[in-house]
N, C-alpha and C. Protein backbone atom coordinates (compact mmCIF):
# COMPACT_ATOMS: atom_id res chain seq x y z
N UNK A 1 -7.73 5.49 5.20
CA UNK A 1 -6.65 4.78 4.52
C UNK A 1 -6.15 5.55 3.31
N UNK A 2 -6.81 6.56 2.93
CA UNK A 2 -6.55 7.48 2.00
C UNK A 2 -5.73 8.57 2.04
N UNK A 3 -4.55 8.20 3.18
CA UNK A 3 -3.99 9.71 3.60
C UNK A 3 -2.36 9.06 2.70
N UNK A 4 -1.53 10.27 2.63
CA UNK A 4 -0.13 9.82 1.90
C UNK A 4 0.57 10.64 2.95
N UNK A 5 1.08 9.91 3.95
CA UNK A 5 2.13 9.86 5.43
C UNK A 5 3.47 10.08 4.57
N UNK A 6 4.21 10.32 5.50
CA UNK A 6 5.70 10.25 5.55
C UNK A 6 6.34 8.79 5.37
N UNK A 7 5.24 7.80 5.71
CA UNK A 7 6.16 6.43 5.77
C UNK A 7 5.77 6.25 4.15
N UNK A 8 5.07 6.62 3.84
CA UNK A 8 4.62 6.30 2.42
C UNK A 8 5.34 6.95 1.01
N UNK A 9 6.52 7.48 1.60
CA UNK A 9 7.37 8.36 0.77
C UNK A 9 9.04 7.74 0.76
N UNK A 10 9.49 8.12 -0.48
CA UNK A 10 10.87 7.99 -0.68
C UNK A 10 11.44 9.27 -0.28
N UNK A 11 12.29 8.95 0.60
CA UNK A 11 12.46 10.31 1.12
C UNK A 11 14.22 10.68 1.30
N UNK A 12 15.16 9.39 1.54
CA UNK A 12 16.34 9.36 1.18
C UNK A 12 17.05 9.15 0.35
N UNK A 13 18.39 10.50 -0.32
CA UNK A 13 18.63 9.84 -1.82
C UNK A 13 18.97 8.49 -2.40
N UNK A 14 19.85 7.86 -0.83
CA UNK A 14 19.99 6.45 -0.61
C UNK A 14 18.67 5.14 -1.58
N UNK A 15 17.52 6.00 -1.14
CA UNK A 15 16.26 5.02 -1.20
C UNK A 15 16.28 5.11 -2.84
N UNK A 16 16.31 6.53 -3.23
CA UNK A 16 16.20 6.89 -4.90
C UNK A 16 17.53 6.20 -5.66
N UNK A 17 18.68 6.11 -5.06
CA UNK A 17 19.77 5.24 -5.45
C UNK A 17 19.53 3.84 -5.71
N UNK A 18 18.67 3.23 -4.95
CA UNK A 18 18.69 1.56 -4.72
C UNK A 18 17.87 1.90 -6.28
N UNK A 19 16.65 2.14 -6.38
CA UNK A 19 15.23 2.17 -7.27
C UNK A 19 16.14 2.06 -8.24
N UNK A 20 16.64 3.04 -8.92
CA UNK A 20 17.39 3.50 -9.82
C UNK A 20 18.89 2.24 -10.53
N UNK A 21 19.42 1.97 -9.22
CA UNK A 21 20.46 1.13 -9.63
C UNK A 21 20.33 0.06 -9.96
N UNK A 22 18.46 -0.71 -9.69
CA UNK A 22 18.07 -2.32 -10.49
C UNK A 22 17.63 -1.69 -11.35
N UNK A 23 17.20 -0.45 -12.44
CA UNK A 23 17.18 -0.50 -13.90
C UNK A 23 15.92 -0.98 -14.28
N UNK A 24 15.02 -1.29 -13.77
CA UNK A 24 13.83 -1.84 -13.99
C UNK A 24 12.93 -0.86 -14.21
N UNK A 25 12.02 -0.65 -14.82
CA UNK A 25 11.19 0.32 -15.52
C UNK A 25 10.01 -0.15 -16.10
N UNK A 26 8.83 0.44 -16.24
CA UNK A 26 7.95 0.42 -18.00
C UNK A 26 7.66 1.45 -17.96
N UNK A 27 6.96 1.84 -19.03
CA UNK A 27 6.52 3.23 -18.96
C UNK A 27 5.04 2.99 -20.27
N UNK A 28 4.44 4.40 -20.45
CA UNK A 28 3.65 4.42 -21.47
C UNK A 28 3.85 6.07 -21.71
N UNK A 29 2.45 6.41 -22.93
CA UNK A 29 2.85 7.75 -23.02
C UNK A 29 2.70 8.60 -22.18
N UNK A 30 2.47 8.45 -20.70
CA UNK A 30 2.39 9.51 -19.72
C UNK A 30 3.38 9.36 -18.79
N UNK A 31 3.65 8.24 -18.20
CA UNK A 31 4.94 8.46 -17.31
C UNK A 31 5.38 7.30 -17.50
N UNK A 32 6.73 7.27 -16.69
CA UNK A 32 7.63 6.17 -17.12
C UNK A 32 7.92 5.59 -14.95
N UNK A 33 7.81 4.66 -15.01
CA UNK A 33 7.69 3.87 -13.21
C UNK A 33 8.95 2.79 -13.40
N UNK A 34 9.77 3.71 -12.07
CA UNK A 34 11.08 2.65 -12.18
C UNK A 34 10.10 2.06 -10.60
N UNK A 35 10.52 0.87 -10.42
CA UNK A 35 10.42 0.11 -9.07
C UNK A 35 11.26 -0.81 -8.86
N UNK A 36 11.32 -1.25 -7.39
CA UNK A 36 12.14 -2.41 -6.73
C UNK A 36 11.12 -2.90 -5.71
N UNK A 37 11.39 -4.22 -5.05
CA UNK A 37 10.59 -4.64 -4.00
C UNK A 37 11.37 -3.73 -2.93
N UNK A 38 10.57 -3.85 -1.54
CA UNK A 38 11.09 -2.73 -0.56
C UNK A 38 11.22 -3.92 0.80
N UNK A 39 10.16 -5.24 0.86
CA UNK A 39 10.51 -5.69 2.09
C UNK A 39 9.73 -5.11 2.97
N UNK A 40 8.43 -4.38 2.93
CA UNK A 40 8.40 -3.34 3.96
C UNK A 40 6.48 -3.44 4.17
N UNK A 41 6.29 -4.75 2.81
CA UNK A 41 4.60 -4.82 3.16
C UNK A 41 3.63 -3.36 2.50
N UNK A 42 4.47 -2.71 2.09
CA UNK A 42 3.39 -1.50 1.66
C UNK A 42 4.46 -0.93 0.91
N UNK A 43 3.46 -0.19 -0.33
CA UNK A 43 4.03 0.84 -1.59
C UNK A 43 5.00 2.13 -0.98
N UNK A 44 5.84 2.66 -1.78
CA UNK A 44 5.93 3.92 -1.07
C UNK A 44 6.30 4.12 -2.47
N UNK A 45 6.09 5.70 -2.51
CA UNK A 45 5.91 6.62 -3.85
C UNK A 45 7.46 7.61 -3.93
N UNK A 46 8.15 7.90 -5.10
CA UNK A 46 8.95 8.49 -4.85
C UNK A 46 8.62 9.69 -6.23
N UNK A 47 9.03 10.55 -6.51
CA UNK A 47 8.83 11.86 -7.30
C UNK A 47 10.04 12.58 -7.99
N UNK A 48 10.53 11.99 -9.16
CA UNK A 48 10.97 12.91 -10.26
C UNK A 48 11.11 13.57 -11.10
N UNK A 49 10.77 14.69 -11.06
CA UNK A 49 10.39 15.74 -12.19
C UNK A 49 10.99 16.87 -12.83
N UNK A 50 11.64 16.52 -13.41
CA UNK A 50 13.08 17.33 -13.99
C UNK A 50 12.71 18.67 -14.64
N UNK A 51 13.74 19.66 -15.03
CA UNK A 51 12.94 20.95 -15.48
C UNK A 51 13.00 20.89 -16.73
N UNK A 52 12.97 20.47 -17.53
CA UNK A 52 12.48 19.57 -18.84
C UNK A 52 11.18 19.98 -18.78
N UNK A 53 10.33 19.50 -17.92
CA UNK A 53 8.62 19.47 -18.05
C UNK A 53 8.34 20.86 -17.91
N UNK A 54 9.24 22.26 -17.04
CA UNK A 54 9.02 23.48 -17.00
C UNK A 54 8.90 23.90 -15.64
N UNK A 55 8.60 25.23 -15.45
CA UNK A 55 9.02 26.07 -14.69
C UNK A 55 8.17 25.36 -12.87
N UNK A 56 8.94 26.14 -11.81
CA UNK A 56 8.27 24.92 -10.86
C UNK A 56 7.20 25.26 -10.21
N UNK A 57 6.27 26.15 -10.88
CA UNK A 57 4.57 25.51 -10.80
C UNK A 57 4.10 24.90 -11.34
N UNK A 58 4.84 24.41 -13.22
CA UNK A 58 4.72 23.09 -13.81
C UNK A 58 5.05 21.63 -13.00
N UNK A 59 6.22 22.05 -12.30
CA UNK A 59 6.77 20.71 -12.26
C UNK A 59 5.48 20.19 -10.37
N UNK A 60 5.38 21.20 -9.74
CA UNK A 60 4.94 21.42 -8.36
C UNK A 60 2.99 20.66 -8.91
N UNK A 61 2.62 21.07 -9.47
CA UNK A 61 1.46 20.50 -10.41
C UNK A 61 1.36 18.73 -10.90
N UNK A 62 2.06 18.61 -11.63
CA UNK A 62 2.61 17.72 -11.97
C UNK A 62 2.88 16.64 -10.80
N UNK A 63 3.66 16.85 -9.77
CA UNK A 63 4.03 16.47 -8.35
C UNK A 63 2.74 16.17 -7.63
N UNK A 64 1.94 17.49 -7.93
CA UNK A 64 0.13 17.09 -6.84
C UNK A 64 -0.54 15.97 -7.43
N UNK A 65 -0.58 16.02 -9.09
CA UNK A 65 -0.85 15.04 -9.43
C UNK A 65 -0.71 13.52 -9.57
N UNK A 66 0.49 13.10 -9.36
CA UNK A 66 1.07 12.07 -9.58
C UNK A 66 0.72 11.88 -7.62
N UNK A 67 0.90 12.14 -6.93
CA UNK A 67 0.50 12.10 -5.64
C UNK A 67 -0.71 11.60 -5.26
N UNK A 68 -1.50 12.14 -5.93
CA UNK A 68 -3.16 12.29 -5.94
C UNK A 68 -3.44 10.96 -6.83
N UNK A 69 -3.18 10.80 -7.70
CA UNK A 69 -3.50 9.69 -8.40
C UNK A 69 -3.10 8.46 -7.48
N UNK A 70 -1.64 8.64 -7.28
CA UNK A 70 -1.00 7.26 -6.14
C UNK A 70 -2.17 7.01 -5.08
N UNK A 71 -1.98 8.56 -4.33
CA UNK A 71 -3.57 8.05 -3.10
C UNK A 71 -4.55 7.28 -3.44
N UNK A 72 -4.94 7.54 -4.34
CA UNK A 72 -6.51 6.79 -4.84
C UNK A 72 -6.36 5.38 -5.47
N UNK A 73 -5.13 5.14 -6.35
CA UNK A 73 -5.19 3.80 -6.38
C UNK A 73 -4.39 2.78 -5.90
N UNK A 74 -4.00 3.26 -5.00
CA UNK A 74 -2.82 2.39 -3.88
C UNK A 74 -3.31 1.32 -3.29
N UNK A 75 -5.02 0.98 -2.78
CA UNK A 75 -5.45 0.22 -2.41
C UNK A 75 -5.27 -0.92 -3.81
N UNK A 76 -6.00 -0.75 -4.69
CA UNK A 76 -5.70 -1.99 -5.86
C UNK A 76 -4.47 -2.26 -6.50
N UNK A 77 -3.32 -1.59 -6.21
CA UNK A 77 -2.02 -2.18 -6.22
C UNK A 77 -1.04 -3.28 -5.25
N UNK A 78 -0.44 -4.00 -5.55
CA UNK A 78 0.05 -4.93 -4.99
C UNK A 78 1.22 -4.36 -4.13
N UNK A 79 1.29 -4.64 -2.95
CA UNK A 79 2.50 -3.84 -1.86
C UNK A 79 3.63 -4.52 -2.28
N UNK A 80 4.58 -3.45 -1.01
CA UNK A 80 5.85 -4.23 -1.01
C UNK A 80 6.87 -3.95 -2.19
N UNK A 81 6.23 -2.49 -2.77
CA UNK A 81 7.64 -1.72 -3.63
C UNK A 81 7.73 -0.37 -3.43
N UNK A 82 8.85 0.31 -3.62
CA UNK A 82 9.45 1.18 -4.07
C UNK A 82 8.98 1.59 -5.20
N UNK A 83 8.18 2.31 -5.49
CA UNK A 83 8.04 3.16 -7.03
C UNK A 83 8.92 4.53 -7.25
N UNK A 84 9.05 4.67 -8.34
CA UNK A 84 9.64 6.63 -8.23
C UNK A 84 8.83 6.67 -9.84
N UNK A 85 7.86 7.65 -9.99
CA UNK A 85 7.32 7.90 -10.90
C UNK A 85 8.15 9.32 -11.71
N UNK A 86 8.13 9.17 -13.45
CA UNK A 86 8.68 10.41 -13.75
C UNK A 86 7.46 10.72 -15.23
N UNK A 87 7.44 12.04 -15.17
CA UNK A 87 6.49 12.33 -16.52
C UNK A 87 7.33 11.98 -17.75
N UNK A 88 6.47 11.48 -18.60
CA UNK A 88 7.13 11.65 -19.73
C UNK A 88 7.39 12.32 -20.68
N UNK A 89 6.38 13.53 -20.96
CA UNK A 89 6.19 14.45 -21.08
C UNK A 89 5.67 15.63 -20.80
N UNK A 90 5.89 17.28 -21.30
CA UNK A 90 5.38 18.70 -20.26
C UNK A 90 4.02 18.38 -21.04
N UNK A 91 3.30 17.40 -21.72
CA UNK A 91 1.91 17.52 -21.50
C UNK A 91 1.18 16.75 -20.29
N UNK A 92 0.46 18.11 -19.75
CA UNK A 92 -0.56 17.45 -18.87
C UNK A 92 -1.65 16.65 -18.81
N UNK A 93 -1.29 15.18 -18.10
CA UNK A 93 -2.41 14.05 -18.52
C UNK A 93 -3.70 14.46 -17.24
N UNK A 94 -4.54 14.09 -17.46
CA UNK A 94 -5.92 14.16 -16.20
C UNK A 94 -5.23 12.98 -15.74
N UNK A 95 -5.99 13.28 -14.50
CA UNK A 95 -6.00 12.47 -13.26
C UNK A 95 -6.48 10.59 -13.35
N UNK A 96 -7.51 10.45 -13.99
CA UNK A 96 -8.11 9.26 -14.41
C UNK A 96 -6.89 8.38 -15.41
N UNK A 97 -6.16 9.57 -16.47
CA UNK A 97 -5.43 8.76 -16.97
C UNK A 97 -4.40 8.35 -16.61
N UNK A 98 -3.68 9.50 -15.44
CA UNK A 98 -2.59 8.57 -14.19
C UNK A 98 -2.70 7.47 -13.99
N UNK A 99 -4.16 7.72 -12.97
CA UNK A 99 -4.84 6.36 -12.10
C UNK A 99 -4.81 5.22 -13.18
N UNK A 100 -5.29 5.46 -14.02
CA UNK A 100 -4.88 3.93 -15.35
C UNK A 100 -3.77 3.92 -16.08
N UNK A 101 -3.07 4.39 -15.58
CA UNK A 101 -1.45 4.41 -16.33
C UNK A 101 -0.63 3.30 -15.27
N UNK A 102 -0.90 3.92 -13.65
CA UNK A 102 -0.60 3.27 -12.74
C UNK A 102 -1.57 1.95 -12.18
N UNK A 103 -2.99 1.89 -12.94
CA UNK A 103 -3.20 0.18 -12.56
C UNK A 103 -2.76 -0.93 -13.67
N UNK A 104 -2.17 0.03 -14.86
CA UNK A 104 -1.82 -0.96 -15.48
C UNK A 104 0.05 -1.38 -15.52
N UNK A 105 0.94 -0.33 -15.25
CA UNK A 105 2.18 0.00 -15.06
C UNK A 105 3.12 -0.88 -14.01
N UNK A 106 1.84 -0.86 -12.78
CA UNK A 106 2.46 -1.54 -12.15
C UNK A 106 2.85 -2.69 -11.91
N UNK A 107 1.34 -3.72 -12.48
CA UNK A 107 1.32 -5.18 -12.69
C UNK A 107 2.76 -5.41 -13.63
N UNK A 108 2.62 -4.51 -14.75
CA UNK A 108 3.57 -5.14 -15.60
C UNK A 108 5.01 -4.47 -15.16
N UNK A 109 5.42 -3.96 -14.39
CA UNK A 109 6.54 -3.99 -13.63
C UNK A 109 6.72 -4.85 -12.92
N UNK A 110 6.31 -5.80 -11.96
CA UNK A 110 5.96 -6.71 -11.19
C UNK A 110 6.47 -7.75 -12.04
N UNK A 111 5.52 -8.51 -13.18
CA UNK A 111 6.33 -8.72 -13.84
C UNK A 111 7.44 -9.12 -14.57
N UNK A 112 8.20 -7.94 -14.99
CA UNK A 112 9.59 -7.75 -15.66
C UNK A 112 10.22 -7.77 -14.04
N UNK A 113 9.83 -7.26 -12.60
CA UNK A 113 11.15 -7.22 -11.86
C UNK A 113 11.12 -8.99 -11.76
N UNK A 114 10.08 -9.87 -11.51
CA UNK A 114 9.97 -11.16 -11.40
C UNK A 114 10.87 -11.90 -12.65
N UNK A 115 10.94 -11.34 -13.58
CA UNK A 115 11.78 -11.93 -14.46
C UNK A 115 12.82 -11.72 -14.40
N UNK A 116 13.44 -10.58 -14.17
CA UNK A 116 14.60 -10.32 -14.14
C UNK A 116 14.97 -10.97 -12.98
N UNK A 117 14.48 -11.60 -11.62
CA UNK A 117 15.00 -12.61 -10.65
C UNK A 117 15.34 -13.88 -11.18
N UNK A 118 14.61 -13.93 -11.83
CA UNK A 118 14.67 -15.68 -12.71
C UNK A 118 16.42 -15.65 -13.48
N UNK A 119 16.72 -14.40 -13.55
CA UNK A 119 17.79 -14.38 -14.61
C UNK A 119 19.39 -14.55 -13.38
């Protein structure tokens, strides 16, 4: 259950358009997580990493990581969104502090998108 498939990816700019156009976000000091619900029963991960953070074995790094972290804690996240993760900054966080950036990021996206339905 630990593998990251093709279905498990944002893969059309279409898909990065929708995420993007509900505006919904949190972030902390390591990355910033836009999401939407997807309808689809399971997470899928999307990847923005602008050249801001640096050259693209920075940004390609950066990318393994945020990947790697998603794999591992995807089981204790709640399905049924669209994420697109972006760094917040060219400092490099460890892996552990992803993984707890994203068990705490996501609840409270969840959340703010739940509120923003109420509105």
């Amino acid at each position: 259950m630990l593998t990251f498939g093709k279905q498990d990816r944002l893969r059309s700019p279409a898909d990065f358009k929708r995420v993007y156009e509900r505006k919904c976000s949190v972030s902390n000091s390591w990355l910033i997580v836009y999401g939407l619900g997807n309808g689809l029963g399971r997470l899928r991960l999307g990847l923005s990493v602008s050249r801001k953070i640096g050259n693209a074995v920075a940004r390609n790094r950066f990318k393994r990581l945020y990947r790697e972290a998603f794999r591992l804690t995807r089981a204790e996240l709640p399905t049924g969104l669209d994420l697109i993760l972006l760094p917040k900054s060219s400092r490099q966080p460890t892996l552990d502090q992803v993984c707890q950036s994203l068990r705490t990021l996501v609840p409270a996206l969840i959340r703010r998108l739940k509120s923003l339905e109420k509105k």
